[in-house]
Each structure stands twice: as C-alpha cells, then as structure tokens.
PDB file of N, CA and C in Angstrom:
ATOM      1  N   UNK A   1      -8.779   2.619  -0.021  1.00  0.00           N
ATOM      2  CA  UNK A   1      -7.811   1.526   0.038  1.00  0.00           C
ATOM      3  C   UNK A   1      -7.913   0.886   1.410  1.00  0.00           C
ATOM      4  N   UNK A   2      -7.998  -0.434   1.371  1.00  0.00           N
ATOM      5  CA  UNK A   2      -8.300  -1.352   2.439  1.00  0.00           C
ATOM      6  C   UNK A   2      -7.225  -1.489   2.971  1.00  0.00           C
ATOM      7  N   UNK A   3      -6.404  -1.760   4.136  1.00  0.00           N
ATOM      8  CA  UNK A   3      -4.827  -1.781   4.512  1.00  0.00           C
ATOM      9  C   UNK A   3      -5.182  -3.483   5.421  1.00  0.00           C
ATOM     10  N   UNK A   4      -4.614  -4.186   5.001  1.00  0.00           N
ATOM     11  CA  UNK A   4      -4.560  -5.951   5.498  1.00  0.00           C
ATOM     12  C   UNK A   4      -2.758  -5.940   6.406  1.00  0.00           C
ATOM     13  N   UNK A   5      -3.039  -6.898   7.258  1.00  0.00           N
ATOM     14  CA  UNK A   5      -1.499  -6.973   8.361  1.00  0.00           C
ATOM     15  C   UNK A   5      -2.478  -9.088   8.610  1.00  0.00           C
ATOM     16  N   UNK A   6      -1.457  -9.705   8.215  1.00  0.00           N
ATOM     17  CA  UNK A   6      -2.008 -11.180   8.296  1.00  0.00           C
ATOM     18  C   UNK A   6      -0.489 -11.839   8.918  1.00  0.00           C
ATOM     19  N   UNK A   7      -0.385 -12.518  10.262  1.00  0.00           N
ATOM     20  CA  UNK A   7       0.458 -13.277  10.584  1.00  0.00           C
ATOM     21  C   UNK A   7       0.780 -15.016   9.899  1.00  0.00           C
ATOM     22  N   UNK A   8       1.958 -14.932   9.299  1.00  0.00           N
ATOM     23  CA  UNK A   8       1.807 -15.941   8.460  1.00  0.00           C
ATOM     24  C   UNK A   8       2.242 -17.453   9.574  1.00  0.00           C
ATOM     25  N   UNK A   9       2.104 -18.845   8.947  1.00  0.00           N
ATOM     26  CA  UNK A   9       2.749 -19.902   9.933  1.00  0.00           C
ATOM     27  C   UNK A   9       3.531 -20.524   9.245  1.00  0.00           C
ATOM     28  N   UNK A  10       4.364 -21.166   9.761  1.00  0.00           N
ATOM     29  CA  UNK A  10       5.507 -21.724   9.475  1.00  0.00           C
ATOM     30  C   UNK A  10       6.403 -21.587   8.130  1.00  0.00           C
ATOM     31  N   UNK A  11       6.568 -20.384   8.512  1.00  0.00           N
ATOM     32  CA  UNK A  11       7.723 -19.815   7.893  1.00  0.00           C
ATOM     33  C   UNK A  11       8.168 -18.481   8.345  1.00  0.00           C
ATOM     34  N   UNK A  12       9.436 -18.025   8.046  1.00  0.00           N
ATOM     35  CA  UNK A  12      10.461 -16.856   8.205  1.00  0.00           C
ATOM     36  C   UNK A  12      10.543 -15.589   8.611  1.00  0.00           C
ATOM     37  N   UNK A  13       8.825 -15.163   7.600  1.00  0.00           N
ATOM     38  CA  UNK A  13       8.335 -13.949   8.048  1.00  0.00           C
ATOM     39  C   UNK A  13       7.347 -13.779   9.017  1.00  0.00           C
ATOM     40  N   UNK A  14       6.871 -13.049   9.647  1.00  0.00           N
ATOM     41  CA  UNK A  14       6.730 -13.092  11.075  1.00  0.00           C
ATOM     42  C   UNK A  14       5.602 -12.168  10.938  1.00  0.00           C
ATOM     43  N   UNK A  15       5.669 -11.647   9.742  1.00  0.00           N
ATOM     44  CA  UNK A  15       3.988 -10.163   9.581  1.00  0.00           C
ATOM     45  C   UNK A  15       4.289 -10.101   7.699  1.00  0.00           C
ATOM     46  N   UNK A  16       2.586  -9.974   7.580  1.00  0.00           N
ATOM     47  CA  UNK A  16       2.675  -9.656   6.213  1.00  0.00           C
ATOM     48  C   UNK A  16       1.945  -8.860   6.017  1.00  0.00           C
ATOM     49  N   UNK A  17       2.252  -7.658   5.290  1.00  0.00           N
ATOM     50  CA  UNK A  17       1.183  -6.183   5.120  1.00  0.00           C
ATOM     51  C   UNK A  17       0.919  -6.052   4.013  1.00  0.00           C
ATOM     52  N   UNK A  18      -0.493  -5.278   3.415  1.00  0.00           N
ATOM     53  CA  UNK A  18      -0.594  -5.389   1.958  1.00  0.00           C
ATOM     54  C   UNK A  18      -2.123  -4.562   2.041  1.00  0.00           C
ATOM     55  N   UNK A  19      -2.105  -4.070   0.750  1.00  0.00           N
ATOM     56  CA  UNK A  19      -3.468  -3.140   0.532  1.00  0.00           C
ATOM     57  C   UNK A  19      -3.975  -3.434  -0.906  1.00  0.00           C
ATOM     58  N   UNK A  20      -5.671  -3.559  -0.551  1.00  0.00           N
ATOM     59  CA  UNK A  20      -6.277  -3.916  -1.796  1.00  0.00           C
ATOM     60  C   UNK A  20      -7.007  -2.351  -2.075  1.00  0.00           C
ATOM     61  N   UNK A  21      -7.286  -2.117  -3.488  1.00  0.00           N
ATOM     62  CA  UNK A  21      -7.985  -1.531  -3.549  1.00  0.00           C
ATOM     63  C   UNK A  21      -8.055  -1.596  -5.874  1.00  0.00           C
ATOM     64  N   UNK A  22      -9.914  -1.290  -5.515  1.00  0.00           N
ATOM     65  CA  UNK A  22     -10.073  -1.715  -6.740  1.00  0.00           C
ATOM     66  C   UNK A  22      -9.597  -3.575  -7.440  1.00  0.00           C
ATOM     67  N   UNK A  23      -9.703  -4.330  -6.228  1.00  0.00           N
ATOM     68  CA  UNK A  23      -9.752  -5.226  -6.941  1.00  0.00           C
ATOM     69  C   UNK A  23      -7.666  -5.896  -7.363  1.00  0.00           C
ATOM     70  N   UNK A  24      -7.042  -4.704  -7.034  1.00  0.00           N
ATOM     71  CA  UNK A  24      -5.542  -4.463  -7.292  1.00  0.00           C
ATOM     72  C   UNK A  24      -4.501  -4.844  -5.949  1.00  0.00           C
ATOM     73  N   UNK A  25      -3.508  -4.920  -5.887  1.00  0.00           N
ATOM     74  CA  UNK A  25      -2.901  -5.120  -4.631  1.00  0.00           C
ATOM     75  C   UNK A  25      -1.927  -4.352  -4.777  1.00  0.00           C
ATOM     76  N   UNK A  26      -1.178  -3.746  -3.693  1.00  0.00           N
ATOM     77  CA  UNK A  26      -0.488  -2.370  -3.053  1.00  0.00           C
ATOM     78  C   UNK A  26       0.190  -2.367  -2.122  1.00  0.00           C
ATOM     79  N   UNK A  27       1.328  -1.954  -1.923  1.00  0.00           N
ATOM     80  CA  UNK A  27       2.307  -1.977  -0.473  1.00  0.00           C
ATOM     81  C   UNK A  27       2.355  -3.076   0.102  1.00  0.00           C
ATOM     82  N   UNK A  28       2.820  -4.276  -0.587  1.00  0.00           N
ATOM     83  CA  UNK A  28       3.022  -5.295  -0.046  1.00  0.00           C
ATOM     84  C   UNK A  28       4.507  -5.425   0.482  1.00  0.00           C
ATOM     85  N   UNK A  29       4.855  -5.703   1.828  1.00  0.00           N
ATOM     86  CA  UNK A  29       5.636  -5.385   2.641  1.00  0.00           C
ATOM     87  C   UNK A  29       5.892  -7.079   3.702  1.00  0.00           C
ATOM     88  N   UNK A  30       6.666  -7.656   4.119  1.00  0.00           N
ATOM     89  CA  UNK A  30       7.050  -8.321   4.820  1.00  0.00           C
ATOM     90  C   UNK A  30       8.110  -8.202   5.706  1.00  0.00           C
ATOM     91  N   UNK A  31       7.768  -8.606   6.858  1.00  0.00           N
ATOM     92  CA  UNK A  31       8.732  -8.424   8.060  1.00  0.00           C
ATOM     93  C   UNK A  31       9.252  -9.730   8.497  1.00  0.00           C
ATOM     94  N   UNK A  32      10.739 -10.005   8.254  1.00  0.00           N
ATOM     95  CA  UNK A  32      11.446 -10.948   8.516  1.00  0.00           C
ATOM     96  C   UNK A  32      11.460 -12.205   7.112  1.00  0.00           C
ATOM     97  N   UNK A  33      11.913 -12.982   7.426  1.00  0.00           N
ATOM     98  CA  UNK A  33      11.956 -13.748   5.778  1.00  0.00           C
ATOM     99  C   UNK A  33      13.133 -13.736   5.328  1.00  0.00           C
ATOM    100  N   UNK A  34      13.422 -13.924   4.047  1.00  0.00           N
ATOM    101  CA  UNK A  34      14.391 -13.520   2.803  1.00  0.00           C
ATOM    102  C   UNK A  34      14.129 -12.147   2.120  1.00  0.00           C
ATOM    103  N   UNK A  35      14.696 -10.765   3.140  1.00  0.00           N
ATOM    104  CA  UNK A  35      14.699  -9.650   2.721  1.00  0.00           C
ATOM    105  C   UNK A  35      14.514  -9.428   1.217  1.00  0.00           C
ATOM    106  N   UNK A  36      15.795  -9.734   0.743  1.00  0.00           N
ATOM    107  CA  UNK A  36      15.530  -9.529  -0.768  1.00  0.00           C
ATOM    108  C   UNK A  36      14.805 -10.385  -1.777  1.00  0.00           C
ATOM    109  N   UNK A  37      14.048 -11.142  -1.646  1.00  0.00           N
ATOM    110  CA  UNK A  37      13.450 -11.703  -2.432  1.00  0.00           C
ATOM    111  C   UNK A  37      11.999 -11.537  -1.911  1.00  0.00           C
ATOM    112  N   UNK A  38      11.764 -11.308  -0.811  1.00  0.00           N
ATOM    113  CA  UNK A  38      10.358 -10.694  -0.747  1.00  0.00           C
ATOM    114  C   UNK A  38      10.226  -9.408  -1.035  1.00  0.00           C
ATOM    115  N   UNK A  39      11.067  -8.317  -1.076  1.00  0.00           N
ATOM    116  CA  UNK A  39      11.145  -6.961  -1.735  1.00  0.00           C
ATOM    117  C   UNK A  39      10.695  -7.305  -2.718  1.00  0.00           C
ATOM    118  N   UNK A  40      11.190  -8.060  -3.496  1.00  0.00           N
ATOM    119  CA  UNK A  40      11.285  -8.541  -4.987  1.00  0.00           C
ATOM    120  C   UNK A  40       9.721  -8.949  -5.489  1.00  0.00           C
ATOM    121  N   UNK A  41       9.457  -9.851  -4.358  1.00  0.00           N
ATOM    122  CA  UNK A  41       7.582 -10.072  -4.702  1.00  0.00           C
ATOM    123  C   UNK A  41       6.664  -8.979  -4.154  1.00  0.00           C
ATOM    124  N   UNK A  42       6.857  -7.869  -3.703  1.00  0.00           N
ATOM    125  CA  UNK A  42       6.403  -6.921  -3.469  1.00  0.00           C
ATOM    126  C   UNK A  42       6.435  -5.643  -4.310  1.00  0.00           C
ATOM    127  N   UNK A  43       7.292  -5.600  -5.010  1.00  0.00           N
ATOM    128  CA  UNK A  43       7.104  -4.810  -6.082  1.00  0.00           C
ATOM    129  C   UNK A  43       6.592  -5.471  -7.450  1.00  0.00           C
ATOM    130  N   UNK A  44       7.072  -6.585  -7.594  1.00  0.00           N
ATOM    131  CA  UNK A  44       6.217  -7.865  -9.233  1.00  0.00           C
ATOM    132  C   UNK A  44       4.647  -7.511  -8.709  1.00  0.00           C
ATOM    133  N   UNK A  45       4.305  -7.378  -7.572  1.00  0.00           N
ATOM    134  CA  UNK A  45       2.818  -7.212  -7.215  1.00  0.00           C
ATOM    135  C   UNK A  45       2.361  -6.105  -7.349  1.00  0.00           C
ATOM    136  N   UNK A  46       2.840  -4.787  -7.176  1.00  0.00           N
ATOM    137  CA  UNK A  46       2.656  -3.520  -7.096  1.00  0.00           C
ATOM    138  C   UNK A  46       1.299  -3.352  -8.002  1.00  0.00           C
ATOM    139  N   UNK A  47       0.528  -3.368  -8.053  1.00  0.00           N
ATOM    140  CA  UNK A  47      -0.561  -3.071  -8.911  1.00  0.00           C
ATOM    141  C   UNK A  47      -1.503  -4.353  -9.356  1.00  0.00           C
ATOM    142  N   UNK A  48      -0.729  -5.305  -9.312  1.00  0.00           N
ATOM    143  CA  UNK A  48      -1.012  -6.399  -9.382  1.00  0.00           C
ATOM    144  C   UNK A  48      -3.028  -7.025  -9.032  1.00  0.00           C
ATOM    145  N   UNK A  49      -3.225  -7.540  -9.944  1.00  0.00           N
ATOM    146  CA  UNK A  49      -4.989  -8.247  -9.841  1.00  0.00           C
ATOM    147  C   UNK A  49      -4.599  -9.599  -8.803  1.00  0.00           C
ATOM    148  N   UNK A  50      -5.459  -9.044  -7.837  1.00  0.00           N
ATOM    149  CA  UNK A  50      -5.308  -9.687  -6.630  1.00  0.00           C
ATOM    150  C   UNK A  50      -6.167 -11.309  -6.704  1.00  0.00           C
ATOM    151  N   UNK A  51      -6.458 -11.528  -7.471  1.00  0.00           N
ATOM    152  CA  UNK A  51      -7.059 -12.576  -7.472  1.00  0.00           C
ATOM    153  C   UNK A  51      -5.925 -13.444  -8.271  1.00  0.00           C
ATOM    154  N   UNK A  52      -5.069 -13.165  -9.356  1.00  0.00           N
ATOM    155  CA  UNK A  52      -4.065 -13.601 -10.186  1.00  0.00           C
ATOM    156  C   UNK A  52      -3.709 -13.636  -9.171  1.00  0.00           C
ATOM    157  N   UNK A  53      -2.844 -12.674  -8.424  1.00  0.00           N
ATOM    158  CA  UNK A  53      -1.504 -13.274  -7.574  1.00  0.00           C
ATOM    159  C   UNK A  53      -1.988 -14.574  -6.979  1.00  0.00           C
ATOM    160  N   UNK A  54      -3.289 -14.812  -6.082  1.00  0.00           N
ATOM    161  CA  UNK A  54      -3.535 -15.711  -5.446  1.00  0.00           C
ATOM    162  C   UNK A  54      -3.005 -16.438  -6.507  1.00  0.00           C
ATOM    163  N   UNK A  55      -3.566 -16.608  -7.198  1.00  0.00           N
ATOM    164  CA  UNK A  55      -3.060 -18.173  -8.596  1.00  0.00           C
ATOM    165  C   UNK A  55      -1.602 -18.327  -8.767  1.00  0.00           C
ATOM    166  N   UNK A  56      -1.072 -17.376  -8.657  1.00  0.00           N
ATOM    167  CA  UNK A  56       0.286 -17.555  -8.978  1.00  0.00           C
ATOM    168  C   UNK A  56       0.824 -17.837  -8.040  1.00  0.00           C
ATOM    169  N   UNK A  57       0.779 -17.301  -6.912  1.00  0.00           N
ATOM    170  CA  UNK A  57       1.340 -17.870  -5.311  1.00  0.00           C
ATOM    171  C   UNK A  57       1.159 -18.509  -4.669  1.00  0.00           C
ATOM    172  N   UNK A  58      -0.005 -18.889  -4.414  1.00  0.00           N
ATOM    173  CA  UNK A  58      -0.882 -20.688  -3.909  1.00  0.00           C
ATOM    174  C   UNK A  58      -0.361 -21.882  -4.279  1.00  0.00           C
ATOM    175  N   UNK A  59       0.865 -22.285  -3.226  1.00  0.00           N
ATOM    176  CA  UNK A  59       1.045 -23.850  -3.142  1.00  0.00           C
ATOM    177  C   UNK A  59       2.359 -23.682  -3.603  1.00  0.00           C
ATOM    178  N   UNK A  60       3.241 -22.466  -3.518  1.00  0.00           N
ATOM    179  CA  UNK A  60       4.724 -22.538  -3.608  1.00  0.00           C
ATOM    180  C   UNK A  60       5.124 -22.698  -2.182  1.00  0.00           C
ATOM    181  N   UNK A  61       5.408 -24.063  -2.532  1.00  0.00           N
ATOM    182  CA  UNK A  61       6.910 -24.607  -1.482  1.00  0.00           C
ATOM    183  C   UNK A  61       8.182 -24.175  -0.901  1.00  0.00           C
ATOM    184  N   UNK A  62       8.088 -24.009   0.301  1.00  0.00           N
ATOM    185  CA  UNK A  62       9.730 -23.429   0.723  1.00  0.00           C
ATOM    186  C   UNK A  62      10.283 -24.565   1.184  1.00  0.00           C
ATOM    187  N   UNK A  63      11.059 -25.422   0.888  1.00  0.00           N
ATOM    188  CA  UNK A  63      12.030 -26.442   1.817  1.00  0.00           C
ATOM    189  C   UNK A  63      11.737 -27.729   2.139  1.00  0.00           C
ATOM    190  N   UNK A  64      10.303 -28.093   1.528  1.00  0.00           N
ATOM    191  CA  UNK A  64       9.545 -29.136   1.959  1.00  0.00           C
ATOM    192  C   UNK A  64       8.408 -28.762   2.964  1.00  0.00           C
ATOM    193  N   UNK A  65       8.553 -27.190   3.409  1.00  0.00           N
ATOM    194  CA  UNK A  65       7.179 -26.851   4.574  1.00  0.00           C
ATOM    195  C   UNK A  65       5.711 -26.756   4.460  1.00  0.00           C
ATOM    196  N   UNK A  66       5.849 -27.115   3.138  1.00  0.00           N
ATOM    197  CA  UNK A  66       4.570 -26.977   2.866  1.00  0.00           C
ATOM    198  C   UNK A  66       3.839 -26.117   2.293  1.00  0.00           C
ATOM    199  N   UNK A  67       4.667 -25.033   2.414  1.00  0.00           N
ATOM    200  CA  UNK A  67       3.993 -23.593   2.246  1.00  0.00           C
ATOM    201  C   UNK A  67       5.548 -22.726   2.222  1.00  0.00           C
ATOM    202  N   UNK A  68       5.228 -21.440   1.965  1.00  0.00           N
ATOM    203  CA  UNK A  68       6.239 -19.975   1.651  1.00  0.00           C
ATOM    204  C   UNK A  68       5.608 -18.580   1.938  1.00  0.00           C
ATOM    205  N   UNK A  69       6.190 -17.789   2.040  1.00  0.00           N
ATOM    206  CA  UNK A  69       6.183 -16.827   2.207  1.00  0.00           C
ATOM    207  C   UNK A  69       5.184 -15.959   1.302  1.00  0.00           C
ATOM    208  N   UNK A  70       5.310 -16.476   0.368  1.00  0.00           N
ATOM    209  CA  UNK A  70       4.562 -16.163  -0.767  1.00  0.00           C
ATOM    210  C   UNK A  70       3.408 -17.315  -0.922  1.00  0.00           C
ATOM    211  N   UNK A  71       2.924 -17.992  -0.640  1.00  0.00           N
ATOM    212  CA  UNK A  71       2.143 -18.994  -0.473  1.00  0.00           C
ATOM    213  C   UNK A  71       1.073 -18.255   1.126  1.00  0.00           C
ATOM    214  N   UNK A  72       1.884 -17.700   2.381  1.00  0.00           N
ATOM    215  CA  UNK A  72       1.372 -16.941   2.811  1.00  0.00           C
ATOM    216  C   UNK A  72       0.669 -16.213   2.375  1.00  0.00           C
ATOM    217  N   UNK A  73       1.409 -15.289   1.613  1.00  0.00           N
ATOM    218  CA  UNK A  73       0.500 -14.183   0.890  1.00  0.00           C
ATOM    219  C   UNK A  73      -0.048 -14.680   0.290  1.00  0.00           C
ATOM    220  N   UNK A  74      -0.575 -15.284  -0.418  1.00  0.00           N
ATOM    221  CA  UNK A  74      -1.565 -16.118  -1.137  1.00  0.00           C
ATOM    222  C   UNK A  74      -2.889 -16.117  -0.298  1.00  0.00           C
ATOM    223  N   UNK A  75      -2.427 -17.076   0.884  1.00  0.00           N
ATOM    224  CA  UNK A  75      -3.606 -17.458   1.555  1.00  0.00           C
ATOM    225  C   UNK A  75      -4.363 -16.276   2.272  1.00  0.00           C
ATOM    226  N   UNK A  76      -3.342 -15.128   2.598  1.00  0.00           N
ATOM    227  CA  UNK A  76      -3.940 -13.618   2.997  1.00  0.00           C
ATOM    228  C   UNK A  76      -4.746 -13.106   2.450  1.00  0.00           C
ATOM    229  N   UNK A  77      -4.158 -13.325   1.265  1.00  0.00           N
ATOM    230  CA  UNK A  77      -5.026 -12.107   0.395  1.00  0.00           C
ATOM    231  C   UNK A  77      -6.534 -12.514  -0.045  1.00  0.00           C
ATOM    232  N   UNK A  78      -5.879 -14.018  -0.450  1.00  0.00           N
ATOM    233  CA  UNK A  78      -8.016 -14.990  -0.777  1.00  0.00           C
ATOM    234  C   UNK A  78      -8.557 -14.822   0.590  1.00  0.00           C
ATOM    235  N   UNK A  79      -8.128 -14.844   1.728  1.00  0.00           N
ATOM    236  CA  UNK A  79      -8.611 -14.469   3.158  1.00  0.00           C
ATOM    237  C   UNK A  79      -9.329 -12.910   2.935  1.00  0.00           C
ATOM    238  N   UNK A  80      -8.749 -11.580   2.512  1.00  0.00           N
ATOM    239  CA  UNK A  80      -9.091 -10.498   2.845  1.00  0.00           C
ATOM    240  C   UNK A  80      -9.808 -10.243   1.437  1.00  0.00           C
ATOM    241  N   UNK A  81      -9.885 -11.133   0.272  1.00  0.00           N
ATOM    242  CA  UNK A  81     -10.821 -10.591  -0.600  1.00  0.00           C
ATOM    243  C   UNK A  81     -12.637 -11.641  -0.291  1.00  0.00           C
ATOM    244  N   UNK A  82     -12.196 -12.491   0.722  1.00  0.00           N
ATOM    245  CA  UNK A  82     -13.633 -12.902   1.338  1.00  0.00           C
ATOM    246  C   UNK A  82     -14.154 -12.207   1.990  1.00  0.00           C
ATOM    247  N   UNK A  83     -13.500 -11.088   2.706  1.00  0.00           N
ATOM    248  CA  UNK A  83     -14.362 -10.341   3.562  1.00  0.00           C
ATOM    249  C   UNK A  83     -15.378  -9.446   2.583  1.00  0.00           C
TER     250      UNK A  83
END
C-alpha cells in the first residue's frame, strides 16, 4: 500500500492523506475543512476504484472557488496514480 499526503489550494483543508493500493483507495483522511462531511467522503471511498472517484470528484465546486475539497482529492489522486 502506497501512503499519498497532497497539500490542497484554495480551499479549507490544509492536508489531504490517502492510500492506493491495488488500483483501490484507503484511509482517506483530511485535515481542516468541513469535518463532517469530509469524514463522510472518506469512508463513501473506503475501498473505492480510484480512477471512478477521480470521475466523480473532478470539477465539484465549493462557493464559486472553483474547486473543493473533494475536487482536491480528485486532482491528488489522478496526480499519484501518474506516478
């Protein structure tokens, strides 16, 4: 299991942690944000095909910023499945 830590921008959370393995995603964890609703996308992911989440999370909007928390994670994870 690969262990990923990606600083997200402009937005809430401040660190985003997460582990691939097999292709799956794992311990996805955020520091700072909307506590409970990133708990919330951290367990919907728990096992989760890491290439889906990208699809599903890529280009959700927080507030007009452009981007989210989950849009972060998005861009993390297509980041750490290029390596």
């Amino acid at each position: 299991m690969k262990n990923y830590t990606y600083t997200p921008n402009g937005v809430c959370s401040r660190q985003i942690s997460f582990s691939i393995e097999g292709g799956k995603l794992y311990n996805v964890s955020f520091v700072g944000g909307c506590n409970g609703n990133l708990k919330a996308i951290g367990k919907l992911l728990e096992g989760a095909d890491a290439r889906h989440a990208v699809e599903i999370l890529k280009g959700n909007d927080c507030a007009g910023r452009g981007t989210s928390c989950a849009d972060q994670l998005a861009r993390a994870v297509e980041k750490a499945l290029e390596e």
